[in-house]
PDB file of N, CA and C in Angstrom:
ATOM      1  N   UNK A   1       1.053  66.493 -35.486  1.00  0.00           N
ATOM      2  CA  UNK A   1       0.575  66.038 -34.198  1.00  0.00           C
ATOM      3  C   UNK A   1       1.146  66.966 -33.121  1.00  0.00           C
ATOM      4  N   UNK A   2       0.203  67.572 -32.175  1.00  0.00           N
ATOM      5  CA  UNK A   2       0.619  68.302 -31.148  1.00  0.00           C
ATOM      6  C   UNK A   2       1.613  67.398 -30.321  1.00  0.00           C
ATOM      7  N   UNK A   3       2.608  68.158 -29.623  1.00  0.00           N
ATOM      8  CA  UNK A   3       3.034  67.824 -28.230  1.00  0.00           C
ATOM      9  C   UNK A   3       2.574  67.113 -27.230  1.00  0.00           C
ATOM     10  N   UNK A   4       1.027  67.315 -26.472  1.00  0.00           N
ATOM     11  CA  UNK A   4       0.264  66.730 -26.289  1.00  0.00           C
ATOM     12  C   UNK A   4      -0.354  65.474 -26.493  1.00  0.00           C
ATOM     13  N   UNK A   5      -0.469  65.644 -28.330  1.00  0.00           N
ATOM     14  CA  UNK A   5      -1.013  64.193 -28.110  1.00  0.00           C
ATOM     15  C   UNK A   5       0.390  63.336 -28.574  1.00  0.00           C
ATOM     16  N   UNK A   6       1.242  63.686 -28.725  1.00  0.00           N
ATOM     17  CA  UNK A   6       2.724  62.198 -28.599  1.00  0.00           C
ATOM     18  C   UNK A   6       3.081  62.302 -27.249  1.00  0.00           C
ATOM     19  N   UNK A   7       2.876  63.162 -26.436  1.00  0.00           N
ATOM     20  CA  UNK A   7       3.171  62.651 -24.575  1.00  0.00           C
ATOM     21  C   UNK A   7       1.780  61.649 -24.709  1.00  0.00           C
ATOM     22  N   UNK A   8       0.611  61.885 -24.722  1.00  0.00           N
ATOM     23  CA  UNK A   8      -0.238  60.816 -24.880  1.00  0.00           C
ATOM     24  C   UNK A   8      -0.006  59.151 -25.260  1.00  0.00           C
ATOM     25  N   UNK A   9       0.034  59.369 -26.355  1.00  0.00           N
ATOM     26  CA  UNK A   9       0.346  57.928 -26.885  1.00  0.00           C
ATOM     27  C   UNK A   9       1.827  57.500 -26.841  1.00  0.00           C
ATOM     28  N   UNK A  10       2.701  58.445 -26.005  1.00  0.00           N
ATOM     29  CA  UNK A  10       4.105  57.225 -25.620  1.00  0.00           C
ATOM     30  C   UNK A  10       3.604  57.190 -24.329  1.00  0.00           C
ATOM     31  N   UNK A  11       2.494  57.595 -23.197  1.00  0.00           N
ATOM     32  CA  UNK A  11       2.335  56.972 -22.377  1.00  0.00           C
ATOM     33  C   UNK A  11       1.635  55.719 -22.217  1.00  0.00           C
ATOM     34  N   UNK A  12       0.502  55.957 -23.175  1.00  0.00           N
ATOM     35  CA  UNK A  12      -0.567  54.596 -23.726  1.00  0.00           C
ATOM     36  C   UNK A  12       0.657  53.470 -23.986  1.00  0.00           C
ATOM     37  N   UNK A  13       1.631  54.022 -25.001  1.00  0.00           N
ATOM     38  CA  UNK A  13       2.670  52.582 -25.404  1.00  0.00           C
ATOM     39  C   UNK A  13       3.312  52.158 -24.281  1.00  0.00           C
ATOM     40  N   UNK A  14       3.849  53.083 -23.188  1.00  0.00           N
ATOM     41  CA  UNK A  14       4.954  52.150 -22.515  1.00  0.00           C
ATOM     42  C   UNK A  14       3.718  51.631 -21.339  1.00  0.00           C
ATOM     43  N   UNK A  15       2.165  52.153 -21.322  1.00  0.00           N
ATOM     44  CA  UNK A  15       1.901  51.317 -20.966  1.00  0.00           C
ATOM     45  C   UNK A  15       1.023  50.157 -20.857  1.00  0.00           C
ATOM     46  N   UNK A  16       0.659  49.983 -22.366  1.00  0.00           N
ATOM     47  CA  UNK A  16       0.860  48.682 -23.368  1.00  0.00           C
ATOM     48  C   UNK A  16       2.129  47.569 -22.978  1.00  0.00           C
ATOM     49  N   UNK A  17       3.236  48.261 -22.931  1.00  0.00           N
ATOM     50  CA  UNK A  17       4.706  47.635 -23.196  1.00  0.00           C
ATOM     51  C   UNK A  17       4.532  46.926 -21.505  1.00  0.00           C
ATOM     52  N   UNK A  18       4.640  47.778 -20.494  1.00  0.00           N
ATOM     53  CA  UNK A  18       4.233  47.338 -19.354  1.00  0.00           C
ATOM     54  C   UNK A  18       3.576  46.072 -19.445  1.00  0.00           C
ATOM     55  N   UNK A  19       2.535  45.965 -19.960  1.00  0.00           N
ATOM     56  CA  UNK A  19       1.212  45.397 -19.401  1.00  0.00           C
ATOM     57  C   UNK A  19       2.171  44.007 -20.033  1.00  0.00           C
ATOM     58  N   UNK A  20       2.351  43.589 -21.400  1.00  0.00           N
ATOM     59  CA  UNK A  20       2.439  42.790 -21.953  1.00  0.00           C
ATOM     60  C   UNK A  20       4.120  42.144 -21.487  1.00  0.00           C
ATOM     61  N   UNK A  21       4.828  42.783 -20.466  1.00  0.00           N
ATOM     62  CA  UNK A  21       6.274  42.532 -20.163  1.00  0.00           C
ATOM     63  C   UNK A  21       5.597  42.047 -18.978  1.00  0.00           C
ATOM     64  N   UNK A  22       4.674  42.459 -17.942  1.00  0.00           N
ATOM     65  CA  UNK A  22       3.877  41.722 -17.071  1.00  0.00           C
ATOM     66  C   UNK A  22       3.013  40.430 -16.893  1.00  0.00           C
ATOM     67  N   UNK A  23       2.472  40.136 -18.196  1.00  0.00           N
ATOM     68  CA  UNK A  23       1.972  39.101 -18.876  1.00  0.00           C
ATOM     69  C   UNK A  23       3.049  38.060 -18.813  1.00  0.00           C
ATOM     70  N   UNK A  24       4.145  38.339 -19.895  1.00  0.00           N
ATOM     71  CA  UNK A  24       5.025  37.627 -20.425  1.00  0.00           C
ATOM     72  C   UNK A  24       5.733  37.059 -19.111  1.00  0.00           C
ATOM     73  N   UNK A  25       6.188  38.081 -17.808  1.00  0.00           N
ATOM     74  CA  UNK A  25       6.141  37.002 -16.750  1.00  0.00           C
ATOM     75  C   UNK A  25       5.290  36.246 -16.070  1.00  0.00           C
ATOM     76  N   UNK A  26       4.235  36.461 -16.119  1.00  0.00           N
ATOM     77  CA  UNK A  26       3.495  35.099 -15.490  1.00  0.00           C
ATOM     78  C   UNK A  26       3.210  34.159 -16.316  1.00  0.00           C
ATOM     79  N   UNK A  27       3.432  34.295 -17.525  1.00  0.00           N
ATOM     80  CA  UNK A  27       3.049  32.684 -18.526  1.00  0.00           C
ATOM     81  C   UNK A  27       4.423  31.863 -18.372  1.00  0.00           C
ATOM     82  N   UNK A  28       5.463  32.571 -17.649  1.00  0.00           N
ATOM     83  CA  UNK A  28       7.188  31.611 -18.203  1.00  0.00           C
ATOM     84  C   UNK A  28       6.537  30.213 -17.551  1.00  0.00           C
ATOM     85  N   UNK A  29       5.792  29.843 -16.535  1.00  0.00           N
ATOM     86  CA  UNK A  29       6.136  28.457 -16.356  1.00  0.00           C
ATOM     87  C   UNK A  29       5.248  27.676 -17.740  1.00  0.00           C
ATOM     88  N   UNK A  30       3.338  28.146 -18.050  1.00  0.00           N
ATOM     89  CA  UNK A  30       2.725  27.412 -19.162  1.00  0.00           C
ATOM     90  C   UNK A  30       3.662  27.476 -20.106  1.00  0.00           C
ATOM     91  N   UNK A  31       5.096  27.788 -20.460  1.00  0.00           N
ATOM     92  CA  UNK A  31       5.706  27.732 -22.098  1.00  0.00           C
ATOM     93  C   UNK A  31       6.301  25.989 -21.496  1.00  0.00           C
ATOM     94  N   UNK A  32       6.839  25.652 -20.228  1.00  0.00           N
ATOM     95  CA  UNK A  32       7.466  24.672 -20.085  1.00  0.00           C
ATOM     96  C   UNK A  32       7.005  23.425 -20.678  1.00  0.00           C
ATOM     97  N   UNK A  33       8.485  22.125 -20.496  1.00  0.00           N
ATOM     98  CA  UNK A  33       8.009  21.198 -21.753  1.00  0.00           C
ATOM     99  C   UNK A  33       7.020  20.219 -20.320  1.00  0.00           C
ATOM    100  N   UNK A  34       6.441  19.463 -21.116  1.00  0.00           N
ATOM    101  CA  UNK A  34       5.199  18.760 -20.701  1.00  0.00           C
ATOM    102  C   UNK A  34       5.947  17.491 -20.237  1.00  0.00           C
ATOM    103  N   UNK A  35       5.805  17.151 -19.062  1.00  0.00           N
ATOM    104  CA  UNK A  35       6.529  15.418 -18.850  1.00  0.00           C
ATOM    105  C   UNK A  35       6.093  14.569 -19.919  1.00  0.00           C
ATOM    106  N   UNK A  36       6.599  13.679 -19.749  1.00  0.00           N
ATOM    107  CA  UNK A  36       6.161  12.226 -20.952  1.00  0.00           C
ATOM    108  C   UNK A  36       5.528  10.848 -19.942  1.00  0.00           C
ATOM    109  N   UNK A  37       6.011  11.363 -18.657  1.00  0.00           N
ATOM    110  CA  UNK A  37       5.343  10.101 -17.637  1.00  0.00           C
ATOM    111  C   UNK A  37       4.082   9.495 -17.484  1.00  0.00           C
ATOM    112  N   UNK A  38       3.721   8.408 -18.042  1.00  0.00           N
ATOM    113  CA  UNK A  38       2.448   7.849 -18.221  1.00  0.00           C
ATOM    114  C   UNK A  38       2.318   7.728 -17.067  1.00  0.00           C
ATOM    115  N   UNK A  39       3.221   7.127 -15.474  1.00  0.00           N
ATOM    116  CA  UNK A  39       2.466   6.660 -14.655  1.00  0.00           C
ATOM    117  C   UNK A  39       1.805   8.123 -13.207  1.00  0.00           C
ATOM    118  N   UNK A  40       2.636   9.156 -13.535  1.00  0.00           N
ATOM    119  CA  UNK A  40       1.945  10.284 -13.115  1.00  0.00           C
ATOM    120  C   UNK A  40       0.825  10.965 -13.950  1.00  0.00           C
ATOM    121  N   UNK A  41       0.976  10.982 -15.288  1.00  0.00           N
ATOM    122  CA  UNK A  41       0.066  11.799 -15.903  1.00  0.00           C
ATOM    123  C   UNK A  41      -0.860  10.851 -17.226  1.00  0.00           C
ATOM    124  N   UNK A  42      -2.507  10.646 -16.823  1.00  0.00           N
ATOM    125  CA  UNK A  42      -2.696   9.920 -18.034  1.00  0.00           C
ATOM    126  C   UNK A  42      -2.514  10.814 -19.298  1.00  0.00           C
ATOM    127  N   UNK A  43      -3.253   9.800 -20.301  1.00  0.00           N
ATOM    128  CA  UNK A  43      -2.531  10.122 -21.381  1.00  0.00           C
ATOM    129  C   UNK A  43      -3.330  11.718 -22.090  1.00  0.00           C
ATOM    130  N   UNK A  44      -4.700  11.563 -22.029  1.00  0.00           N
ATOM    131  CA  UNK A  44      -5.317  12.451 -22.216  1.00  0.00           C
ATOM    132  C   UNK A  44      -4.957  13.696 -21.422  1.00  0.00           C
ATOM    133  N   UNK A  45      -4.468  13.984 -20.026  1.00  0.00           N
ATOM    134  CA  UNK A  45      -4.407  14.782 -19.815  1.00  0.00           C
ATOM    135  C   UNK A  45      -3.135  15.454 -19.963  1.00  0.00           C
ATOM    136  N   UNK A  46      -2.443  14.744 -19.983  1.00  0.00           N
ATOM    137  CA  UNK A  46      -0.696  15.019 -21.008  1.00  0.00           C
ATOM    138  C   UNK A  46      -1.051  15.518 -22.667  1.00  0.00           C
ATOM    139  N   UNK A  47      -2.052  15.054 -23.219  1.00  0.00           N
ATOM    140  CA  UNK A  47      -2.476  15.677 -24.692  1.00  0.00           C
ATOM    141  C   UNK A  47      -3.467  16.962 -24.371  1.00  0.00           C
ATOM    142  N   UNK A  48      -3.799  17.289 -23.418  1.00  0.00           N
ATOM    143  CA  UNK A  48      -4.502  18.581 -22.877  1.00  0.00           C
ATOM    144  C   UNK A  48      -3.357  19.443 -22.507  1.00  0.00           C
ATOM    145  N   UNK A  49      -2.571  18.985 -21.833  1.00  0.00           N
ATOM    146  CA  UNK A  49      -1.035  19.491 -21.304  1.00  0.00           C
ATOM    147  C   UNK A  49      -0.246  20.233 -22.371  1.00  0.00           C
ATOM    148  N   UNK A  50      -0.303  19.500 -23.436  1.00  0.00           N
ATOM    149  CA  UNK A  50       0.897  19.667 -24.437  1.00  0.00           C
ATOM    150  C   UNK A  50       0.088  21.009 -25.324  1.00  0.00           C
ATOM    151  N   UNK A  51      -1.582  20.975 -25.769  1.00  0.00           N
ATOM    152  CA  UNK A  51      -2.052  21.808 -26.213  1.00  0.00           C
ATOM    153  C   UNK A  51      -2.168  23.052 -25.966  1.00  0.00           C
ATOM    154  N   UNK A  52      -2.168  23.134 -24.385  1.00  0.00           N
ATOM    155  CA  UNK A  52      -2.358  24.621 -23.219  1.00  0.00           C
ATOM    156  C   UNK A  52      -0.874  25.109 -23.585  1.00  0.00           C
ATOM    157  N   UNK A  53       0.391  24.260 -24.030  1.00  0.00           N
ATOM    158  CA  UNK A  53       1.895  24.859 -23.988  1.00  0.00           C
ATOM    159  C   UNK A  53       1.748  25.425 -25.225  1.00  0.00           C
ATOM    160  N   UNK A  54       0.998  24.334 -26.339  1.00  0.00           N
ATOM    161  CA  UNK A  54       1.122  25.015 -27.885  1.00  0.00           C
ATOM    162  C   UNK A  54       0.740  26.507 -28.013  1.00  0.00           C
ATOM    163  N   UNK A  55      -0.493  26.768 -27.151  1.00  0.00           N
ATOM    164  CA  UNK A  55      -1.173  27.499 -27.086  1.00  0.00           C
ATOM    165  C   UNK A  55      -0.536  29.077 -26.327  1.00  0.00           C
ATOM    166  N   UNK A  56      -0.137  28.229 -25.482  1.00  0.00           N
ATOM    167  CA  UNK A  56       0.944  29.294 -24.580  1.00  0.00           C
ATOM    168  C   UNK A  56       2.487  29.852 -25.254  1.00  0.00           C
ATOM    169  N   UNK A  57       2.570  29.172 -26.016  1.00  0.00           N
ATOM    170  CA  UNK A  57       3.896  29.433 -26.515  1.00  0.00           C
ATOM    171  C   UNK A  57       3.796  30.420 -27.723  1.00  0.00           C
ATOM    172  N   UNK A  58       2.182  30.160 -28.402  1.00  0.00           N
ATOM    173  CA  UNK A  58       1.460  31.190 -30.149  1.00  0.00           C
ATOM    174  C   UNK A  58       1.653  32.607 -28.752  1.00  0.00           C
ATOM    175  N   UNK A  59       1.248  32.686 -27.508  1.00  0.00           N
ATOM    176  CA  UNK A  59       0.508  33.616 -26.817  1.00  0.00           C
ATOM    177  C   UNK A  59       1.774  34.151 -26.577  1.00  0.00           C
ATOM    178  N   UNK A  60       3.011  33.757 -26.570  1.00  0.00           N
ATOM    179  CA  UNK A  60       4.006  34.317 -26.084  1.00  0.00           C
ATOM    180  C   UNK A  60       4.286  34.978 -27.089  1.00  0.00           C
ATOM    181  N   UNK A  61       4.808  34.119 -28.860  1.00  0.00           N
ATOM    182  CA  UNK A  61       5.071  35.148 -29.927  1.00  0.00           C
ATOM    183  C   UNK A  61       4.409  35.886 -30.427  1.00  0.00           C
ATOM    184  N   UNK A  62       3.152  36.165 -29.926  1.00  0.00           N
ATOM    185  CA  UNK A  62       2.369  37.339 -30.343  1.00  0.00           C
ATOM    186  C   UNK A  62       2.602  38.721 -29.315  1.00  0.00           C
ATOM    187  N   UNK A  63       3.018  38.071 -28.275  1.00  0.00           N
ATOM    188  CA  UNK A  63       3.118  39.107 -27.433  1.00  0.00           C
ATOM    189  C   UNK A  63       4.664  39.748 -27.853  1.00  0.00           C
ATOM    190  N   UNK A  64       5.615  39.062 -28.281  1.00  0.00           N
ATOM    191  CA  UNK A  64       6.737  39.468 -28.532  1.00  0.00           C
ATOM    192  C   UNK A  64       6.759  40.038 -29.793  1.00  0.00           C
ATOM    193  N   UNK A  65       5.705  40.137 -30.387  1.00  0.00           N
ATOM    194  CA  UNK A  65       5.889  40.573 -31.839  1.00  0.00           C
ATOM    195  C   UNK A  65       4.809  41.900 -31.404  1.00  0.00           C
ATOM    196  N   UNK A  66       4.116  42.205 -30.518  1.00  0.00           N
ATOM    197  CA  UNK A  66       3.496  43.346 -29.900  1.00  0.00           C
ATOM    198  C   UNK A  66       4.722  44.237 -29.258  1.00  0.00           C
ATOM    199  N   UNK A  67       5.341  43.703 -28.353  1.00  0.00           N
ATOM    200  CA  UNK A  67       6.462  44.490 -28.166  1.00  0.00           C
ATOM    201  C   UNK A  67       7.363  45.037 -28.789  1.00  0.00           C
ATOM    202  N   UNK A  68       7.635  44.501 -29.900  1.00  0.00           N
ATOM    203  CA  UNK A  68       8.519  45.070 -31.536  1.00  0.00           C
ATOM    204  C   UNK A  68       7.969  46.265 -31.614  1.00  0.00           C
ATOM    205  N   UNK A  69       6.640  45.856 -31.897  1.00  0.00           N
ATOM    206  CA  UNK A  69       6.029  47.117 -32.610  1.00  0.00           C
ATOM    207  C   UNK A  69       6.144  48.686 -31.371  1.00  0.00           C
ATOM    208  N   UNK A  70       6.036  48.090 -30.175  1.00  0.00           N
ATOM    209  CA  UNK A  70       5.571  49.072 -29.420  1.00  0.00           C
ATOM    210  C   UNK A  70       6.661  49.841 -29.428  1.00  0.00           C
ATOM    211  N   UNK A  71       8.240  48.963 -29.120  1.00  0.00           N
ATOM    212  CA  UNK A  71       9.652  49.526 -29.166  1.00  0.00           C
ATOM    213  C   UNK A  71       9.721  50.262 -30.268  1.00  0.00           C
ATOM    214  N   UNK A  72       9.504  49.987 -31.632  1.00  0.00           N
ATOM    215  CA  UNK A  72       9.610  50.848 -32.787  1.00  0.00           C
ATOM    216  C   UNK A  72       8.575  52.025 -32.946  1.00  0.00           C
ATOM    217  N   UNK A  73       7.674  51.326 -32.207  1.00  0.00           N
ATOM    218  CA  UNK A  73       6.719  53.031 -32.166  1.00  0.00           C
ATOM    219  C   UNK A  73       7.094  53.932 -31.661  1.00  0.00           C
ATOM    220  N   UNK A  74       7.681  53.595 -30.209  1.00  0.00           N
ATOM    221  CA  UNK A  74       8.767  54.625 -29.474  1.00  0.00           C
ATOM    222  C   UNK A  74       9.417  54.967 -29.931  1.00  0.00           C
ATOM    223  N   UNK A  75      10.432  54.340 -30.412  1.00  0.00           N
ATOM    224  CA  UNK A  75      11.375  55.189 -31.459  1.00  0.00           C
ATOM    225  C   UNK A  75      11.248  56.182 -32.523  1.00  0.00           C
ATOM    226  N   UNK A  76      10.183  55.975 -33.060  1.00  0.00           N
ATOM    227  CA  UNK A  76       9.642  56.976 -33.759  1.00  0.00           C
ATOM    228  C   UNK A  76       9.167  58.441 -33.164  1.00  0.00           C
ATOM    229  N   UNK A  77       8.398  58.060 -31.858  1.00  0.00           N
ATOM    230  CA  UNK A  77       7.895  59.587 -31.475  1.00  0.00           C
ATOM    231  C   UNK A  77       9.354  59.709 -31.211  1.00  0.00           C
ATOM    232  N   UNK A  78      10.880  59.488 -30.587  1.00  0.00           N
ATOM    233  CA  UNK A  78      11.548  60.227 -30.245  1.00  0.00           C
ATOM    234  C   UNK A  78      12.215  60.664 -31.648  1.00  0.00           C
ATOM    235  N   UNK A  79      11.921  59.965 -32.640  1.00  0.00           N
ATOM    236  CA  UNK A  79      12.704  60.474 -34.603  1.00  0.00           C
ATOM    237  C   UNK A  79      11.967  61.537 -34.869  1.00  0.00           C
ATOM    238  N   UNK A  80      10.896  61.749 -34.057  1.00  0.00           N
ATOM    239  CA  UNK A  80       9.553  62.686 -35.039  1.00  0.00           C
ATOM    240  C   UNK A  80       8.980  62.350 -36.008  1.00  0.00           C
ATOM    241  N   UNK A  81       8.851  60.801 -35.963  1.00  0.00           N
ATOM    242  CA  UNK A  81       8.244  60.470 -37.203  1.00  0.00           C
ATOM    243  C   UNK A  81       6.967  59.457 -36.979  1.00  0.00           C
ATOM    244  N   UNK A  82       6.847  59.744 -35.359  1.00  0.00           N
ATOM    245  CA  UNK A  82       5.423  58.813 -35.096  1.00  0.00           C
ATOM    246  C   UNK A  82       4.103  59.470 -35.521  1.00  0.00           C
ATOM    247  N   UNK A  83       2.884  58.730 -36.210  1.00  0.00           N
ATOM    248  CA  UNK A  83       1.821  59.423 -36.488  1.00  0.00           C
ATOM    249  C   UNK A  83       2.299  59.762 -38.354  1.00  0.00           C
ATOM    250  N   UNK A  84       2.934  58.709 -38.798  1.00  0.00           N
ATOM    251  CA  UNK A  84       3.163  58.939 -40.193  1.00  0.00           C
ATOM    252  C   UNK A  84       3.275  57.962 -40.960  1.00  0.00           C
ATOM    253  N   UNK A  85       2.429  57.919 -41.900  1.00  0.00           N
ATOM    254  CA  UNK A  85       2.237  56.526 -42.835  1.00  0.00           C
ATOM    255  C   UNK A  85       3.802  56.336 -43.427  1.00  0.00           C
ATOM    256  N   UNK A  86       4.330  54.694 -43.198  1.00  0.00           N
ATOM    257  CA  UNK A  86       5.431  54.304 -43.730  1.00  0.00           C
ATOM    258  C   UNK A  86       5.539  54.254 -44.935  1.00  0.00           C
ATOM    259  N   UNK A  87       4.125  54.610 -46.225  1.00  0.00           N
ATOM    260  CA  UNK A  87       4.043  54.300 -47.443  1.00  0.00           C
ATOM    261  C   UNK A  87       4.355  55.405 -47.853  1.00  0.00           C
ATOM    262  N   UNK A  88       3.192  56.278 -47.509  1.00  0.00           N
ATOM    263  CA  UNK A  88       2.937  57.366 -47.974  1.00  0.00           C
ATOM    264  C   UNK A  88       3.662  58.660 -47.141  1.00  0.00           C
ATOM    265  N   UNK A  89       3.830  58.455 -46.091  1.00  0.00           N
ATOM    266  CA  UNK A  89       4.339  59.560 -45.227  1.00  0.00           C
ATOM    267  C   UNK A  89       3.560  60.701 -44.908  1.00  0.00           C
ATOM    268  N   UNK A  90       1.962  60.679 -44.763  1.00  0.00           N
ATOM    269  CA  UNK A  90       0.576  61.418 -44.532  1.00  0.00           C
ATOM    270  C   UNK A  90       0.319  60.945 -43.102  1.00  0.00           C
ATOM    271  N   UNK A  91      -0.342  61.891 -42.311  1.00  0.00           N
ATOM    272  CA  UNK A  91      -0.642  61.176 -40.974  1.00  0.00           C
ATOM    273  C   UNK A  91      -1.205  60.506 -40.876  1.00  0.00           C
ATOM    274  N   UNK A  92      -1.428  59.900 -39.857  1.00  0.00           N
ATOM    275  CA  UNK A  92      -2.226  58.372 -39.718  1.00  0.00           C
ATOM    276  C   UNK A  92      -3.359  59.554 -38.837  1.00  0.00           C
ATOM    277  N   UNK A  93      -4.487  59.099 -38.806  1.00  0.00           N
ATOM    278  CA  UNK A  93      -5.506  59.215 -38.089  1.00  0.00           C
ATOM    279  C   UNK A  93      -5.524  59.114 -36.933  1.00  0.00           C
ATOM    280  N   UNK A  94      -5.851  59.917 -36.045  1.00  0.00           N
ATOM    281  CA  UNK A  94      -5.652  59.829 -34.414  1.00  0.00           C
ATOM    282  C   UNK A  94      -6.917  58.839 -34.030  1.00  0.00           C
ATOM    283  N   UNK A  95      -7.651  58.437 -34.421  1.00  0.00           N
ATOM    284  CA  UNK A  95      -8.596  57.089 -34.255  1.00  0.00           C
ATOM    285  C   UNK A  95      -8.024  56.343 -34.417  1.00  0.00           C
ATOM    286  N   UNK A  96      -7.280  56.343 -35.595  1.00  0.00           N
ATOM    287  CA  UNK A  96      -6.251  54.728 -35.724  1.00  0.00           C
ATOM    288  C   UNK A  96      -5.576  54.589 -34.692  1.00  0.00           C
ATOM    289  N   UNK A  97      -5.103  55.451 -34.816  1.00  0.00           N
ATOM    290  CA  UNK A  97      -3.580  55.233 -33.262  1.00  0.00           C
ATOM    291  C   UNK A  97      -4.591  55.179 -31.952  1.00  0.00           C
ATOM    292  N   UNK A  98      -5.574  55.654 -31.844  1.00  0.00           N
ATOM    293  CA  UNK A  98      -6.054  55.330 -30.242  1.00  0.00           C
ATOM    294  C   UNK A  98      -6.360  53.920 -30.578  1.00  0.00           C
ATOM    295  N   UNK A  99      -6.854  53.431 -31.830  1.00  0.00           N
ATOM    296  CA  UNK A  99      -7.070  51.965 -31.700  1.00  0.00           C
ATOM    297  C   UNK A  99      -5.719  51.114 -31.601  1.00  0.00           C
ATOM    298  N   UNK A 100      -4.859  51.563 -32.402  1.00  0.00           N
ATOM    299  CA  UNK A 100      -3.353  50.476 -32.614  1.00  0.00           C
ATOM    300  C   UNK A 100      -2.339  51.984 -32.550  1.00  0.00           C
ATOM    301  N   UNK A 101      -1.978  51.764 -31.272  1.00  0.00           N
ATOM    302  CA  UNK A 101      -0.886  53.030 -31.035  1.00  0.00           C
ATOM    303  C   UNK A 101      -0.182  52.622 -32.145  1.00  0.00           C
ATOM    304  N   UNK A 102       0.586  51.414 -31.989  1.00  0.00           N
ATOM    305  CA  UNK A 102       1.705  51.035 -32.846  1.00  0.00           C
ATOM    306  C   UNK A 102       1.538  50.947 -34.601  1.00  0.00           C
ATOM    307  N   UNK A 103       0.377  51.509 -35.073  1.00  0.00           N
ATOM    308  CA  UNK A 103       0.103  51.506 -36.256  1.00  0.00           C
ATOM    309  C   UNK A 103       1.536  52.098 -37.482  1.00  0.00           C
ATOM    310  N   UNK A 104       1.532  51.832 -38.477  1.00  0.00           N
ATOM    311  CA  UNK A 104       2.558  52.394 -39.101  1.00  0.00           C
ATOM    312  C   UNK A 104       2.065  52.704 -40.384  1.00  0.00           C
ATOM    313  N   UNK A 105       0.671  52.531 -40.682  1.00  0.00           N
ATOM    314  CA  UNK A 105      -0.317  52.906 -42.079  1.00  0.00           C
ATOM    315  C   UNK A 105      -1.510  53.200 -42.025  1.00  0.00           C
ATOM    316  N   UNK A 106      -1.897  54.037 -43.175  1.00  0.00           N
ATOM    317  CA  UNK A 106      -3.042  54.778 -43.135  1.00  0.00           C
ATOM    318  C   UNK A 106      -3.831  53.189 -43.280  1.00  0.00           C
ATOM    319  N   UNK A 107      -5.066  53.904 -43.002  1.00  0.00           N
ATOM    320  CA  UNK A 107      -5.957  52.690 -43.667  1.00  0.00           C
ATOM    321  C   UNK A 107      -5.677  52.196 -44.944  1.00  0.00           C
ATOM    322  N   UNK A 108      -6.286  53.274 -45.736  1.00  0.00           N
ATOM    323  CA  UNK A 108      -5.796  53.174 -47.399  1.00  0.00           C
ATOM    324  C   UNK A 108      -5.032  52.635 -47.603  1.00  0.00           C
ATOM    325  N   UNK A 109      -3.962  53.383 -47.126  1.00  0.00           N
ATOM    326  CA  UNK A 109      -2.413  52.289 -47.865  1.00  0.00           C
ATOM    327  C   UNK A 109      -2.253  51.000 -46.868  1.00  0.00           C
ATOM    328  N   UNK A 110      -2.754  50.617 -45.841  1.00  0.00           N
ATOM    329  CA  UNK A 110      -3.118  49.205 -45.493  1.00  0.00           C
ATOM    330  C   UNK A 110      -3.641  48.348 -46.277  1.00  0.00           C
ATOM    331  N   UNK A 111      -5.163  48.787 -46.729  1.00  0.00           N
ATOM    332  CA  UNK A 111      -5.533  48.511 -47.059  1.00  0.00           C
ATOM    333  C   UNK A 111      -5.436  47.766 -49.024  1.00  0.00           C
ATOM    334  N   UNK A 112      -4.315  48.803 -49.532  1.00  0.00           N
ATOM    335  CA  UNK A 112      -3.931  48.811 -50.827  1.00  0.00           C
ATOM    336  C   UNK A 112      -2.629  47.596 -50.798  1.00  0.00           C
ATOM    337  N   UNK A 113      -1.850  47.374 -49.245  1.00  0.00           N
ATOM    338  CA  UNK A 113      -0.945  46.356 -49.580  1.00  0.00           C
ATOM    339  C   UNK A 113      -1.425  44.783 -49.023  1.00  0.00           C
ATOM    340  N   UNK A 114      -2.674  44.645 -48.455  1.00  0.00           N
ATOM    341  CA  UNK A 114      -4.014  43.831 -48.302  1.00  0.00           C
ATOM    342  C   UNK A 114      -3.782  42.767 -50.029  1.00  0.00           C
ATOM    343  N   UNK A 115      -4.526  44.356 -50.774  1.00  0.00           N
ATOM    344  CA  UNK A 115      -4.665  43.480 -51.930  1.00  0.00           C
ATOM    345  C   UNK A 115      -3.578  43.047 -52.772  1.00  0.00           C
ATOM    346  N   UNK A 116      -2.492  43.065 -52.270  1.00  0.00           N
ATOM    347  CA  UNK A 116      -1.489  42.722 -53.570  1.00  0.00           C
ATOM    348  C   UNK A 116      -1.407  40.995 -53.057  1.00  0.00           C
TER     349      UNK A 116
END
């Protein structure tokens, strides 16, 4: 991989990483716990309440498990080892990575630990 394209895609990541550290602050209040007060909140809309948190809270650990990846992708372009299958150690496809910067496998060998 040229020079070029890893200044590329650690700018795409940190600003991926951005976007989703931006996110992650405006959801902190939907993670909060839901009152239990029947005489402020009926009941249905306290069971609408509690679902938007369930929901908010899957939205948070996905986002934190996006940021893993993005941090370890970084780390890699600075190891010299971004743009390299973790199986096989062959490059990954520069289509892949424009689709999932944070990729860490070829298709193939994605695809080969799919089927086990």
């Amino acid at each position: 991989m040229t020079p070029e394209q890893l200044e590329h895609f650690r700018k795409l990541l940190e600003s991926q990483q951005q976007e989703l550290l931006a996110s992650k602050d405006a959801a902190k209040d939907s993670t909060k716990p839901v009152t239990l007060d029947q005489a402020s909140v009926g009941r249905l809309s306290r069971m609408d309440a509690m679902q938007g948190q369930a929901m908010a809270i899957e939205a948070q650990r996905r986002r934190e498990i996006q940021l893993q990846r993005i941090h370890a992708a970084l780390g890699r372009i600075k190891s010299d080892d971004y743009g390299l299958c973790t199986a096989c150690e062959e490059e990954i496809a520069i289509r892949r990575l424009e689709t999932d910067s944070a990729a860490t496998l070829r298709i193939a060998c994605a695809s080969r630990q799919e089927k086990r």
